[in-house]
Protein backbone atom coordinates (compact mmCIF):
# COMPACT_ATOMS: atom_id res chain seq x y z
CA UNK A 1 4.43 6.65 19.22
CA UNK A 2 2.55 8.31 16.69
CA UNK A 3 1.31 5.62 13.85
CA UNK A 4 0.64 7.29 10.18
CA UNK A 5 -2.90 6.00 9.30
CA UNK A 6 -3.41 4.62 5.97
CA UNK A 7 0.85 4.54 5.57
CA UNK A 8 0.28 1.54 2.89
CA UNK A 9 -2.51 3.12 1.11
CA UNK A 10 -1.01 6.65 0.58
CA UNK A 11 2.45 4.88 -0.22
CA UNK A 12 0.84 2.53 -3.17
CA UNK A 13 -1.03 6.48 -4.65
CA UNK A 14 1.77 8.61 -4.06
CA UNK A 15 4.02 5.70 -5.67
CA UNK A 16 7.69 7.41 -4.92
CA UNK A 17 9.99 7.55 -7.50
CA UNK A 18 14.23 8.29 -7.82
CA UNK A 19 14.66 12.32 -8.28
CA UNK A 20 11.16 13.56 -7.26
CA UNK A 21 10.43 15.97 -5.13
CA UNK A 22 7.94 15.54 -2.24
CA UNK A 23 6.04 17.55 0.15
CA UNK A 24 4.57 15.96 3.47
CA UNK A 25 2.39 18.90 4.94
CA UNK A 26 1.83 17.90 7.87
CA UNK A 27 5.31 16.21 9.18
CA UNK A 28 4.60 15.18 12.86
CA UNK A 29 6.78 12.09 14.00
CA UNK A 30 7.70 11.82 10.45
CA UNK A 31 6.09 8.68 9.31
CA UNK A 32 5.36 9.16 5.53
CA UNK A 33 8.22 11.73 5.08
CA UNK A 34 10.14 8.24 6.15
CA UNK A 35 8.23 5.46 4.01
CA UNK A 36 9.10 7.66 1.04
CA UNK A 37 12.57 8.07 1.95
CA UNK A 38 12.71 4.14 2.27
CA UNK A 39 10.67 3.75 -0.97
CA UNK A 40 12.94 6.03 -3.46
CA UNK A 41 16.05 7.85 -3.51
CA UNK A 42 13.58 10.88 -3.43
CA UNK A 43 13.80 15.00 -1.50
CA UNK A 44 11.25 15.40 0.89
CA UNK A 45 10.69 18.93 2.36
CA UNK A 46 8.42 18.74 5.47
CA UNK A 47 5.89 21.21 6.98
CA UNK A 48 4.84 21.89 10.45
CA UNK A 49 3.77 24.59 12.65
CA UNK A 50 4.61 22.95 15.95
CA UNK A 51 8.41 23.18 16.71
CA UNK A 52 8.55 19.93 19.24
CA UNK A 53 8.84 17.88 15.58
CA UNK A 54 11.95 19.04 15.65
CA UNK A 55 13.35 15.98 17.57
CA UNK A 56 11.97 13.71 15.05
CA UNK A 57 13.35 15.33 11.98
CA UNK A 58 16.96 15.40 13.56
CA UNK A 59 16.61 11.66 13.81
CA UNK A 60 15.48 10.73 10.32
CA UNK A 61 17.58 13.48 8.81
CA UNK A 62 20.74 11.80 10.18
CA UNK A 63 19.37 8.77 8.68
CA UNK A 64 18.91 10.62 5.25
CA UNK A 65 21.49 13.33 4.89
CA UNK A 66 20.35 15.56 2.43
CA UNK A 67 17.29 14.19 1.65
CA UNK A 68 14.64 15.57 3.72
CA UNK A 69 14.12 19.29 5.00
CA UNK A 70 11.69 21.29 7.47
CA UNK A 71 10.01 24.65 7.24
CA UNK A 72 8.16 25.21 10.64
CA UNK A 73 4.92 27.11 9.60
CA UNK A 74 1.88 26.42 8.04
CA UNK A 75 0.80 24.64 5.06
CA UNK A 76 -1.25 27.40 4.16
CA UNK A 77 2.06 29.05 3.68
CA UNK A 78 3.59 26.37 1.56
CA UNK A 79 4.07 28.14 -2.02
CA UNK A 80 6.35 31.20 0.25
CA UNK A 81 8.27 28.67 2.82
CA UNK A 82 9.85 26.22 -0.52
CA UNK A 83 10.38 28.92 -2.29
CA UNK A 84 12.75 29.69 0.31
CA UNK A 85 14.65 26.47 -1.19
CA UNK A 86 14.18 27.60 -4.40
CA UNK A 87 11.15 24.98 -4.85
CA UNK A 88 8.40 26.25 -7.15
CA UNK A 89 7.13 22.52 -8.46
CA UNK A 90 7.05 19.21 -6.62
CA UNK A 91 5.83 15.82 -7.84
CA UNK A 92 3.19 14.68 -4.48
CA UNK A 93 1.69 16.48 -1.58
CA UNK A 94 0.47 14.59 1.85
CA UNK A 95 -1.81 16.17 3.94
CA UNK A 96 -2.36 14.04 7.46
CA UNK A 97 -5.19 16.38 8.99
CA UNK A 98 -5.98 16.55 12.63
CA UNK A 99 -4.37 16.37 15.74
CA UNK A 100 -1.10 13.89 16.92
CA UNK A 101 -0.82 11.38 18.93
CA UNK A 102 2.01 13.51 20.84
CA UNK A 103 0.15 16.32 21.03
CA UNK A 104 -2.48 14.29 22.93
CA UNK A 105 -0.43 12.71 24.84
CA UNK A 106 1.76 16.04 26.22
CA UNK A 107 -0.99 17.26 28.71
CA UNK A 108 0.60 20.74 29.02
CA UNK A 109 -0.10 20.82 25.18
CA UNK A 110 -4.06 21.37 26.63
CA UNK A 111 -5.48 19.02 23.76
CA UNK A 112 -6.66 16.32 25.61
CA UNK A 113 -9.10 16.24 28.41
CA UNK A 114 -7.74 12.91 29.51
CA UNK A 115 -4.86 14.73 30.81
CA UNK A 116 -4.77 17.85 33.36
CA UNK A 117 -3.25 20.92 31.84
CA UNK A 118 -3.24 24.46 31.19
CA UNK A 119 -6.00 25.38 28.15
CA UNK A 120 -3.79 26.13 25.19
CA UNK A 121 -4.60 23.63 22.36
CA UNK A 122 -2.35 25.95 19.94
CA UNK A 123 -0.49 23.72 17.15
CA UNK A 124 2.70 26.52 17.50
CA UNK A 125 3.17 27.69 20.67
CA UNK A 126 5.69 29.97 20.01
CA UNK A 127 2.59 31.93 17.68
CA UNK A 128 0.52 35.06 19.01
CA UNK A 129 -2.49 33.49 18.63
CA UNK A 130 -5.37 33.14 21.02
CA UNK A 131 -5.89 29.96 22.78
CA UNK A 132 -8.61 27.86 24.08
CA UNK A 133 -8.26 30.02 27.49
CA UNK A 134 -8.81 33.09 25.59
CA UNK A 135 -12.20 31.42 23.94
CA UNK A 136 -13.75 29.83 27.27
CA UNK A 137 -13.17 32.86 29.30
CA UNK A 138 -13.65 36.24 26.38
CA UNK A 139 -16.02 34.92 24.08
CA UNK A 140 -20.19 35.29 24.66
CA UNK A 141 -22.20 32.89 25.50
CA UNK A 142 -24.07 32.80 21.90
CA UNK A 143 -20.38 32.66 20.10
CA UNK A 144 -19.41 29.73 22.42
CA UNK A 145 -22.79 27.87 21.52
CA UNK A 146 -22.66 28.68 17.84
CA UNK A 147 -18.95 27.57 17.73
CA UNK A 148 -18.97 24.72 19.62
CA UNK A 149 -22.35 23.34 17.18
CA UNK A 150 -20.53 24.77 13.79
CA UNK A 151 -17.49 22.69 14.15
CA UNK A 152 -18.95 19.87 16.41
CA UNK A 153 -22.68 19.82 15.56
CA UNK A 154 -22.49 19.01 19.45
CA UNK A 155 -26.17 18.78 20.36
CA UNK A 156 -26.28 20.36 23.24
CA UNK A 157 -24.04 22.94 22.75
CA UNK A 158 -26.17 25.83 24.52
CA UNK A 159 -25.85 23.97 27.38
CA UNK A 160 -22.54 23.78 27.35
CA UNK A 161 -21.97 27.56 26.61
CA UNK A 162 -24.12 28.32 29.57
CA UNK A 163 -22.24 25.98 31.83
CA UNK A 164 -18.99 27.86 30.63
CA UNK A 165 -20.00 31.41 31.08
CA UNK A 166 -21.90 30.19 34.68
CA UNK A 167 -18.28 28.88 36.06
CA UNK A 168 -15.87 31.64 34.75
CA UNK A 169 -18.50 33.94 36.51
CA UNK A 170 -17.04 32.64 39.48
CA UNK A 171 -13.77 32.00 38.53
CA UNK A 172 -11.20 32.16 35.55
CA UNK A 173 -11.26 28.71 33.90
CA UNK A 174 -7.60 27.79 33.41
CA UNK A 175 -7.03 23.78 32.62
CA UNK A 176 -8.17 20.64 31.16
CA UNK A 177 -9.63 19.08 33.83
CA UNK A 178 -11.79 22.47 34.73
CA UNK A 179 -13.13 22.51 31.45
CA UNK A 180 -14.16 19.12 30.72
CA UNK A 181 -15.75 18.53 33.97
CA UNK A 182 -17.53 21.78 33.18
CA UNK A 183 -18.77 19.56 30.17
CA UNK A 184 -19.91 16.73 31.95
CA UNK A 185 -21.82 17.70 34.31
CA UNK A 186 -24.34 19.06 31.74
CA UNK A 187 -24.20 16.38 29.50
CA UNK A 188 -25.60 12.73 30.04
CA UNK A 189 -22.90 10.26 29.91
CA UNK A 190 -22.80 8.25 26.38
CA UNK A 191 -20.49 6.20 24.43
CA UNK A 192 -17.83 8.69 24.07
CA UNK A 193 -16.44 10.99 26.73
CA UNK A 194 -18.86 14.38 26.89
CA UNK A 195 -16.23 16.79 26.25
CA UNK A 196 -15.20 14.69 23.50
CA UNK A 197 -17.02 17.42 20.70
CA UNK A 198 -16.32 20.29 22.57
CA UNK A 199 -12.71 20.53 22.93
CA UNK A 200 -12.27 19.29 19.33
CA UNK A 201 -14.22 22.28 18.23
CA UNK A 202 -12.32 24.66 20.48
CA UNK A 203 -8.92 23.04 19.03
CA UNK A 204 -10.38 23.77 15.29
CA UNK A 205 -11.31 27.59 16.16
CA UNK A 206 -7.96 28.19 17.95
CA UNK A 207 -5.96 27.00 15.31
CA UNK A 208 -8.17 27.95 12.19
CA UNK A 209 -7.74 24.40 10.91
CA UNK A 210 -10.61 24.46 8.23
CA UNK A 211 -9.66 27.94 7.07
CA UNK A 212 -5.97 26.19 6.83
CA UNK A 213 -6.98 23.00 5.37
CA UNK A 214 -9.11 25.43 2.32
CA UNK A 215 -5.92 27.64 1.61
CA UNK A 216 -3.40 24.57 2.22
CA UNK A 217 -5.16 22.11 -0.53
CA UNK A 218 -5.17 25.34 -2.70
CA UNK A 219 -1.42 25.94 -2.52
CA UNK A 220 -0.79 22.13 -2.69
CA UNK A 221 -2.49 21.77 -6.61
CA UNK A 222 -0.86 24.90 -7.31
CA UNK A 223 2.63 23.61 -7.39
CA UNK A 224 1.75 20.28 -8.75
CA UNK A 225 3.89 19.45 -11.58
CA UNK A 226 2.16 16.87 -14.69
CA UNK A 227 1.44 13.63 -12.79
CA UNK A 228 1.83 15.16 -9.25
CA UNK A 229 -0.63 13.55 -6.98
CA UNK A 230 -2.62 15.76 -3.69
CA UNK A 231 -3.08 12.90 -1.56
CA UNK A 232 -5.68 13.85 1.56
CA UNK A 233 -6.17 11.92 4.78
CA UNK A 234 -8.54 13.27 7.31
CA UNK A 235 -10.59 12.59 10.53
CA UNK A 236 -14.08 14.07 10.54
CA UNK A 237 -16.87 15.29 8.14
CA UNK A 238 -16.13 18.52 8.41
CA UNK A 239 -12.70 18.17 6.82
CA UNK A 240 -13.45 15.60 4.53
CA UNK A 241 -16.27 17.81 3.01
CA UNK A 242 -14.15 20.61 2.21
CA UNK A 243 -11.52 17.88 0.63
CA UNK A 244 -14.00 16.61 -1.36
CA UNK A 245 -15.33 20.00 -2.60
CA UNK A 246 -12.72 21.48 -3.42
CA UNK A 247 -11.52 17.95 -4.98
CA UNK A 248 -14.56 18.13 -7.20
CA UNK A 249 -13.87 21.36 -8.36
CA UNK A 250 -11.06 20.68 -9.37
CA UNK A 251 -11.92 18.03 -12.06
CA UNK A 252 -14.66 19.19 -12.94
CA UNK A 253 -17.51 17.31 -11.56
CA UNK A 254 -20.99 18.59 -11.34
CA UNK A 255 -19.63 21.72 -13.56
CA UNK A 256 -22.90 23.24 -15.20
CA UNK A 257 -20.44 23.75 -18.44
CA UNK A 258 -18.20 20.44 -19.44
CA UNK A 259 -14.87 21.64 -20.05
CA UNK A 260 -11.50 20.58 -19.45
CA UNK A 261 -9.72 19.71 -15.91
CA UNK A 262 -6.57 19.81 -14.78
CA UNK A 263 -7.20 17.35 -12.25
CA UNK A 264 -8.93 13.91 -12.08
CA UNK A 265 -9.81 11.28 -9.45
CA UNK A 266 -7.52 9.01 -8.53
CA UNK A 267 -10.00 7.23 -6.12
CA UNK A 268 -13.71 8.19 -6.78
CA UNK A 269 -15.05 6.29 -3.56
CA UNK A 270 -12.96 7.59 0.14
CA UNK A 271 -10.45 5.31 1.21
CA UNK A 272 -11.07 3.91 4.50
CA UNK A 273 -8.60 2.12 7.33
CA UNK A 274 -8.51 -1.89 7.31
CA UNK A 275 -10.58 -3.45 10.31
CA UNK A 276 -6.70 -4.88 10.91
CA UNK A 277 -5.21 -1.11 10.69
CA UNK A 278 -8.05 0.19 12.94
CA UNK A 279 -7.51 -2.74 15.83
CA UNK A 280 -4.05 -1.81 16.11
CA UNK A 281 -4.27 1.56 15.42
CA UNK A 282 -7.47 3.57 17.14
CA UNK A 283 -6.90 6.51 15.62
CA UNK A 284 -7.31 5.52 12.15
CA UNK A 285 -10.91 4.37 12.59
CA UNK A 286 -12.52 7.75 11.60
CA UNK A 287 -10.18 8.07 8.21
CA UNK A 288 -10.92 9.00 4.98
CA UNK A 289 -8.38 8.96 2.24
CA UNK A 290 -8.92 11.03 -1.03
CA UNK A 291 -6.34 11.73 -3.90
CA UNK A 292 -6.36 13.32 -7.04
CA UNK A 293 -3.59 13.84 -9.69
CA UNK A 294 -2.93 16.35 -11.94
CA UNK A 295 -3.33 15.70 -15.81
């Protein structure tokens, strides 16, 4: 089961209250749409492009009639899909970035190269968007190098992109298991598994994820009403430097000109996982947690 990392930390920031109105981006198996719906008698409306959530939001909507509903689409697209509801203001966004546990752990998902599947790695499946077969099979070598180091800074990424383009000469490279052996057999075996970079940055290009996350965060401190908090929890530095870019511009710091914000810090120093939290939880040992609120 999918474990929300930080659930404690983002709980005692967001700080629920009777009668507001929350927003959990990124819904998955639901963990911190629940915590708030145990925490206050609160709406939650829940985003997320991949319809197998579905399953999880029937069960905690039966537990909270009324109280919690799902758009399936991206946060990018958050201002248009509550405005379907009629929403134009809410009082806290959570954004969980990065991949789920049960995406990883579905191997015909193609996420994970610790399970043999077809290469797909989309978040919807039901979109028209190219997947990670499309990229190992279409793209140049130069594009697969330059992609692969951009959202990996995977060392030996030309390598790698030869490897690729040497196999699919031969034959079309179709699953997991092709792909990541592909990988390791050009790369020296270290601490982590070698495709470990690679397939994360063919997951981000597939699914646009930092071009999301930009637009997402943008829409999120748009609808903020007075107090709302943007609370941000995500899993590697290319992520986190965007959150805290865009977090900076937003109150203000390292302006050339002094003037007003909307926003300020809620924690100036990144949240990170207990060593407790990260022994029972693996996942949660790369997280960083930043929040702002709006003034």
């Amino acid at each position: 089961m999918h474990k929300p990392v930080l659930l404690q930390e983002v709980m005692s920031i967001l700080a629920p209250k009777d009668n507001e109105i929350y927003v959990d981006a990124t819904f998955g198996a639901g963990g911190y749409s629940r915590k708030i719906l145990q925490l206050a008698d609160s709406k939650v409306y829940a985003i997320d492009r991949d319809k197998s959530v579905h399953t999880f939001f029937d069960e905690l909507n039966s537990a909270y009639p009324q109280k919690l509903e799902l758009f399936t689409g991206k946060f990018s697209k958050m201002k248009e899909l509550l405005a379907q509801s009629n929403i134009n203001y809410v009082d806290g966004v959570i954004f969980d970035i990065g991949v789920s546990s049960m995406q990883l752990a579905d191997g015909e998902r193609g996420f994970s190269f610790m399970h043999d599947g077809p290469l797909d790695m989309r978040m919807n499946q039901s979109s028209d968007y190219i997947n990670a077969e499309t990229f190992v099979n279409t793209l140049g070598e130069k594009e697969i190098a330059d992609t692969i180091y951009k959202y990996s800074g995977e060392r030996c990424s030309r390598r790698i992109a030869k490897a690729i383009v040497n196999a699919r000469q031969k034959k079309t490279i179709k699953s997991t298991l092709e792909l990541a052996n592909i990988i390791r057999s050009v790369i020296p075996r270290g601490k982590i598994d070698a495709a470990t970079r690679t397939f994360q940055a063919i997951r981000i290009w597939v699914n646009d994820e930092l071009g999301e996350l930009e637009k997402g965060l943008k829409a999120a401190s748009e609808i903020l009403n007075t107090g709302g908090r943007l609370i941000v929890v995500s899993f590697h530095s290319l992520e986190d430097r965007i959150v805290k870019n865009y977090f900076n511009q937003l109150c203000g710091k390292n302006s050339p000109i002094p003037t007003p914000s909307e926003f300020t810090f809620i924690n100036k120093k990144v949240i990170r996982p207990s060593r407790e939290e990260t022994q029972t939880n693996p996942r949660a040992r790369s997280a960083k947690l930043r929040a702002i609120i709006k003034l």
